[in-house]
N, C-alpha and C. Protein backbone atom coordinates (compact mmCIF):
# COMPACT_ATOMS: atom_id res chain seq x y z
N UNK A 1 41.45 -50.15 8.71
CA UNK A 1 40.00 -50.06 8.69
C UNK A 1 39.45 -51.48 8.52
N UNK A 2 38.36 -51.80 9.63
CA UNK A 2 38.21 -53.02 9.41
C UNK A 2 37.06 -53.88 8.42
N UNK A 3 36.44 -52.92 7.89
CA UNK A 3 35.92 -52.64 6.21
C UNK A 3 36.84 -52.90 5.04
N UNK A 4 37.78 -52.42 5.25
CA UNK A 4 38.43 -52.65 3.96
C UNK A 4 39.11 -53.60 3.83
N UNK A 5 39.24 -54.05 5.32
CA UNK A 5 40.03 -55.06 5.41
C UNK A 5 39.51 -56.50 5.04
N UNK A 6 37.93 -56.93 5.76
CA UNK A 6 37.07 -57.99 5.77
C UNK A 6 36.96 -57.63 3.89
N UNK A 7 36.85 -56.90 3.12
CA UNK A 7 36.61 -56.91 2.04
C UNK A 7 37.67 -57.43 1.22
N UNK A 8 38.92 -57.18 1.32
CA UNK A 8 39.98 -57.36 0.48
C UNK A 8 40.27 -58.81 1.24
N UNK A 9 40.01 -58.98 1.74
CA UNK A 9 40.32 -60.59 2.60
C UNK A 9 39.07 -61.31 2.25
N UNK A 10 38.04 -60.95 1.20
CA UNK A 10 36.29 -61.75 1.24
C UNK A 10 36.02 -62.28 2.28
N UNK A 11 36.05 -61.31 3.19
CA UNK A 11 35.17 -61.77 4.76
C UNK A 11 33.70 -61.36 4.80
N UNK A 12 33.02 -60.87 3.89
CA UNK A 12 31.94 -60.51 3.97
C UNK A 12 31.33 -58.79 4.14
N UNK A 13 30.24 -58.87 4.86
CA UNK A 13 29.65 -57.28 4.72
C UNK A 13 29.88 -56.87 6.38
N UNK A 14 29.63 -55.74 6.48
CA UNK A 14 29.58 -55.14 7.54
C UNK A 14 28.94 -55.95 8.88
N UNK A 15 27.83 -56.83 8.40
CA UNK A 15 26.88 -57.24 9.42
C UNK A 15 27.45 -58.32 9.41
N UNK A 16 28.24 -59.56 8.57
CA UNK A 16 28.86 -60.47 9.08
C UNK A 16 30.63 -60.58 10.09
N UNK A 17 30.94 -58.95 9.37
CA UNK A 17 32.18 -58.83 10.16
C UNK A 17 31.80 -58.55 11.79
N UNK A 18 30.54 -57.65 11.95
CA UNK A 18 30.04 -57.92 13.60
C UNK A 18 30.02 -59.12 14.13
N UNK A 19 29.38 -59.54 13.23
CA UNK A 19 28.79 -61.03 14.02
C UNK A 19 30.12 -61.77 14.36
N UNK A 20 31.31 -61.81 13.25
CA UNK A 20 32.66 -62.49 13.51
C UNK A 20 33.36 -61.78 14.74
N UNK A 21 33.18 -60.35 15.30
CA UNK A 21 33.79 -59.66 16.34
C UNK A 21 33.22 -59.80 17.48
N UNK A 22 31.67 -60.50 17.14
CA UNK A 22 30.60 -60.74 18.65
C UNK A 22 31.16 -61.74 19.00
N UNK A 23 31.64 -62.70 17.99
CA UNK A 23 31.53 -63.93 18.43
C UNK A 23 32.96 -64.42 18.97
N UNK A 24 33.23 -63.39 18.60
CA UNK A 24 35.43 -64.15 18.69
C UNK A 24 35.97 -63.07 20.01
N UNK A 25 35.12 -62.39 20.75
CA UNK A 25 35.75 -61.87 21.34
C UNK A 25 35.04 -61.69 23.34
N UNK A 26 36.09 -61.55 23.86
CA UNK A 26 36.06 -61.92 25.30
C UNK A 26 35.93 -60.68 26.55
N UNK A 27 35.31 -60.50 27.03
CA UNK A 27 35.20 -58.71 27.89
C UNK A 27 36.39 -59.60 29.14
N UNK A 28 37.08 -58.71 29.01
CA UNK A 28 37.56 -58.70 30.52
C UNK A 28 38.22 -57.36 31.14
N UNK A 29 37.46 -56.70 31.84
CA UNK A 29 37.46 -55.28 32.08
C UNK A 29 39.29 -54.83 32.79
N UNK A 30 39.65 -54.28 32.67
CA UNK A 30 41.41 -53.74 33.80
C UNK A 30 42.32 -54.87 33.61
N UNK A 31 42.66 -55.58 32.43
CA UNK A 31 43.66 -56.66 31.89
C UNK A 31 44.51 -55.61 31.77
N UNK A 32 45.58 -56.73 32.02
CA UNK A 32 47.13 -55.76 31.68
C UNK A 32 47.32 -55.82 30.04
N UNK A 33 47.12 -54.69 29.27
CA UNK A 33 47.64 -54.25 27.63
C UNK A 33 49.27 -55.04 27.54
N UNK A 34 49.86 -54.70 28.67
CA UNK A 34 51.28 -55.20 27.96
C UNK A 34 51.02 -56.32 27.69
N UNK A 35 50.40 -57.36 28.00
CA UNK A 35 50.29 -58.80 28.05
C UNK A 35 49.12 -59.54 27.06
N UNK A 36 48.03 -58.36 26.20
CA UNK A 36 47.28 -58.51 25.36
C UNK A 36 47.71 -58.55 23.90
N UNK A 37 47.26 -59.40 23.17
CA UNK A 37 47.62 -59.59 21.64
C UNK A 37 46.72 -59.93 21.10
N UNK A 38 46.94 -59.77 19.56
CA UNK A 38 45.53 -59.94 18.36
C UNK A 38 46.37 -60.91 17.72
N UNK A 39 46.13 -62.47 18.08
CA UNK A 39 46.30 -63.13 17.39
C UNK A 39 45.61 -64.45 16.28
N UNK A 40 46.46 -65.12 15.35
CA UNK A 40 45.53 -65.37 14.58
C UNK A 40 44.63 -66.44 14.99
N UNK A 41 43.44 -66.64 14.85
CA UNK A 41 42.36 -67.65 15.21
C UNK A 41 42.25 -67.93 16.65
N UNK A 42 42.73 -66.71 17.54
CA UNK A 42 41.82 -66.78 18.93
C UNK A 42 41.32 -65.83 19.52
N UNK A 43 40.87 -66.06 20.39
CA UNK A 43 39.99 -64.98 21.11
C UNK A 43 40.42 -63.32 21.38
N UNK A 44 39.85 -62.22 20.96
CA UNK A 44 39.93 -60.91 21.08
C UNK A 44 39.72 -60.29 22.33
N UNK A 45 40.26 -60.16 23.30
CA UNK A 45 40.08 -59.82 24.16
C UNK A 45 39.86 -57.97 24.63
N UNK A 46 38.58 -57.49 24.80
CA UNK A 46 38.22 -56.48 25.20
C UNK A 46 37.94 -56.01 26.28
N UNK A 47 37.51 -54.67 26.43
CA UNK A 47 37.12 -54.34 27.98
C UNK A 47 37.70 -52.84 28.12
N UNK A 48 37.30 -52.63 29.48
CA UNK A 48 37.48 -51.47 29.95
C UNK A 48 38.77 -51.14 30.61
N UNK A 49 39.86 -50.92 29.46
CA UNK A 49 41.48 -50.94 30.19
C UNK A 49 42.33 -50.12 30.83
N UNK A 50 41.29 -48.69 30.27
CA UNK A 50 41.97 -47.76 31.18
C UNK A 50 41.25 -46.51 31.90
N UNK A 51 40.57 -45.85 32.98
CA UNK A 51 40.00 -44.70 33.01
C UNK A 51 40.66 -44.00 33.67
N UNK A 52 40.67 -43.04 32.99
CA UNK A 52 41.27 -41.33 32.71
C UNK A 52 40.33 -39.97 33.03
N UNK A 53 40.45 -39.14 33.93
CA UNK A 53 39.25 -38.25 33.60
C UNK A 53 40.15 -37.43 32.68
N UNK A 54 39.88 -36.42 31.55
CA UNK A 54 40.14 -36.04 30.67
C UNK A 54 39.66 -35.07 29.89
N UNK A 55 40.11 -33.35 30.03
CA UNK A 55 38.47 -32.81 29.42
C UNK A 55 38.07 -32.94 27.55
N UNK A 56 37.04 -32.77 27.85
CA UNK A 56 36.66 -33.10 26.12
C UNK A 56 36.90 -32.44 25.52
N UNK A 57 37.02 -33.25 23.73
CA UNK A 57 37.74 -32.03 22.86
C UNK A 57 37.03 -30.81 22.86
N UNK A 58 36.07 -30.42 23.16
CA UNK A 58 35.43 -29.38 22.81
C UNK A 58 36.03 -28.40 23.67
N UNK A 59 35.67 -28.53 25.27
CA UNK A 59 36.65 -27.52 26.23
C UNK A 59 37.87 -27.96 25.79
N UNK A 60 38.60 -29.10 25.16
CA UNK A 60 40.27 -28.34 24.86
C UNK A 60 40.39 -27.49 24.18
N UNK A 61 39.69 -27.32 22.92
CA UNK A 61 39.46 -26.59 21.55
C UNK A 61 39.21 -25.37 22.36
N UNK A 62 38.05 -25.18 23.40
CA UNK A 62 37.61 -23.79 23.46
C UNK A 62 38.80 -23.33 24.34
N UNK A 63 39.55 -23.79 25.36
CA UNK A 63 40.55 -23.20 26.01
C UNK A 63 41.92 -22.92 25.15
N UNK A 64 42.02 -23.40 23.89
CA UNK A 64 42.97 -23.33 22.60
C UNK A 64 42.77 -22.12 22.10
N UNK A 65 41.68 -21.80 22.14
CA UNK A 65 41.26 -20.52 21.29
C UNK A 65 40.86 -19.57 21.81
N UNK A 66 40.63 -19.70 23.09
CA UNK A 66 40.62 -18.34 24.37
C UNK A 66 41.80 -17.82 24.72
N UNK A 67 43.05 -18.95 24.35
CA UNK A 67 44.39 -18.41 24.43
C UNK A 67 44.83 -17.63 23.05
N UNK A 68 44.29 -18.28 22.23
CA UNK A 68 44.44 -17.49 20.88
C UNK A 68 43.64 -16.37 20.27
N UNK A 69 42.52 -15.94 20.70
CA UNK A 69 41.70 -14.97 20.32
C UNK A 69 41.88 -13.92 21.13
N UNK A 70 41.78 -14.67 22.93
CA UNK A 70 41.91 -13.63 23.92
C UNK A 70 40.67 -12.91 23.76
N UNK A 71 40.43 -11.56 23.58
CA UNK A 71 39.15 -10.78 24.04
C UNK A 71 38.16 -11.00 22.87
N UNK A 72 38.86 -11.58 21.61
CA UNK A 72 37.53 -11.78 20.45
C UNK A 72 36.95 -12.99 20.66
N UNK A 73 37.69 -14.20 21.67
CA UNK A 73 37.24 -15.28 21.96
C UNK A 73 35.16 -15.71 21.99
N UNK A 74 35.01 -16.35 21.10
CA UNK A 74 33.35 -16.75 21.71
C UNK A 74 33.43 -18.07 21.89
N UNK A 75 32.61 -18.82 22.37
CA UNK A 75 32.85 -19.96 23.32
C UNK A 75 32.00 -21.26 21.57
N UNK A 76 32.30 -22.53 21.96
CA UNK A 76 31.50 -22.69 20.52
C UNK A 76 31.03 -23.93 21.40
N UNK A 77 30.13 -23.62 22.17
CA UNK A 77 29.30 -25.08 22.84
C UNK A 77 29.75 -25.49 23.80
N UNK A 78 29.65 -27.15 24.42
CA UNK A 78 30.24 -27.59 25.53
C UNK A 78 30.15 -26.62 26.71
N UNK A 79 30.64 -27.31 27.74
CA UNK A 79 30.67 -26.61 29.08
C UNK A 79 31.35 -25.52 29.15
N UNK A 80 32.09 -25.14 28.43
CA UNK A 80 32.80 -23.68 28.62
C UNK A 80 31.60 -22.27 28.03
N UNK A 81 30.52 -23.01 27.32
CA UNK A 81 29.96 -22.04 26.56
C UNK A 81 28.75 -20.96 27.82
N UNK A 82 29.02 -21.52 28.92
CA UNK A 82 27.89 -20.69 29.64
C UNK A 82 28.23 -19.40 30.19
């Protein structure tokens, strides 16, 4: 957690640990992960590394429990609920 961490290290409050993550870190969207590291005193490199379509927890949950209820099944929101 990176709260507890900036704290036990006296890095400051919440709003200076942003400002240290705005400032130290680099977008570069579809970088190869194998080749990315968090190291000490340089640049953080972020971005958009992987897209997945994927359904949301909610339709996983509700298709979890349509297998498990079967006919008592009720739907609890999300797109399965219509």
């Amino acid at each position: 957690c990176s709260t507890i961490y900036a704290r036990r290290n006296r890095l400051g409050d919440g709003l200076s640990l942003m400002q240290f993550y705005h400032d130290n870190s680099v977008i570069k969207h579809g970088a190869n992960t194998a080749e990315l590291d968090i190291e000490f005193q340089k640049r953080i490199i972020v971005g958009k590394f992987v897209d997945r379509e994927r359904p949301t927890f909610l339709d996983s949950y509700n298709d979890w429990l349509k297998q498990v209820l079967k006919d008592k099944f009720v739907p609890y929101g999300g797109a399965n609920a219509h």
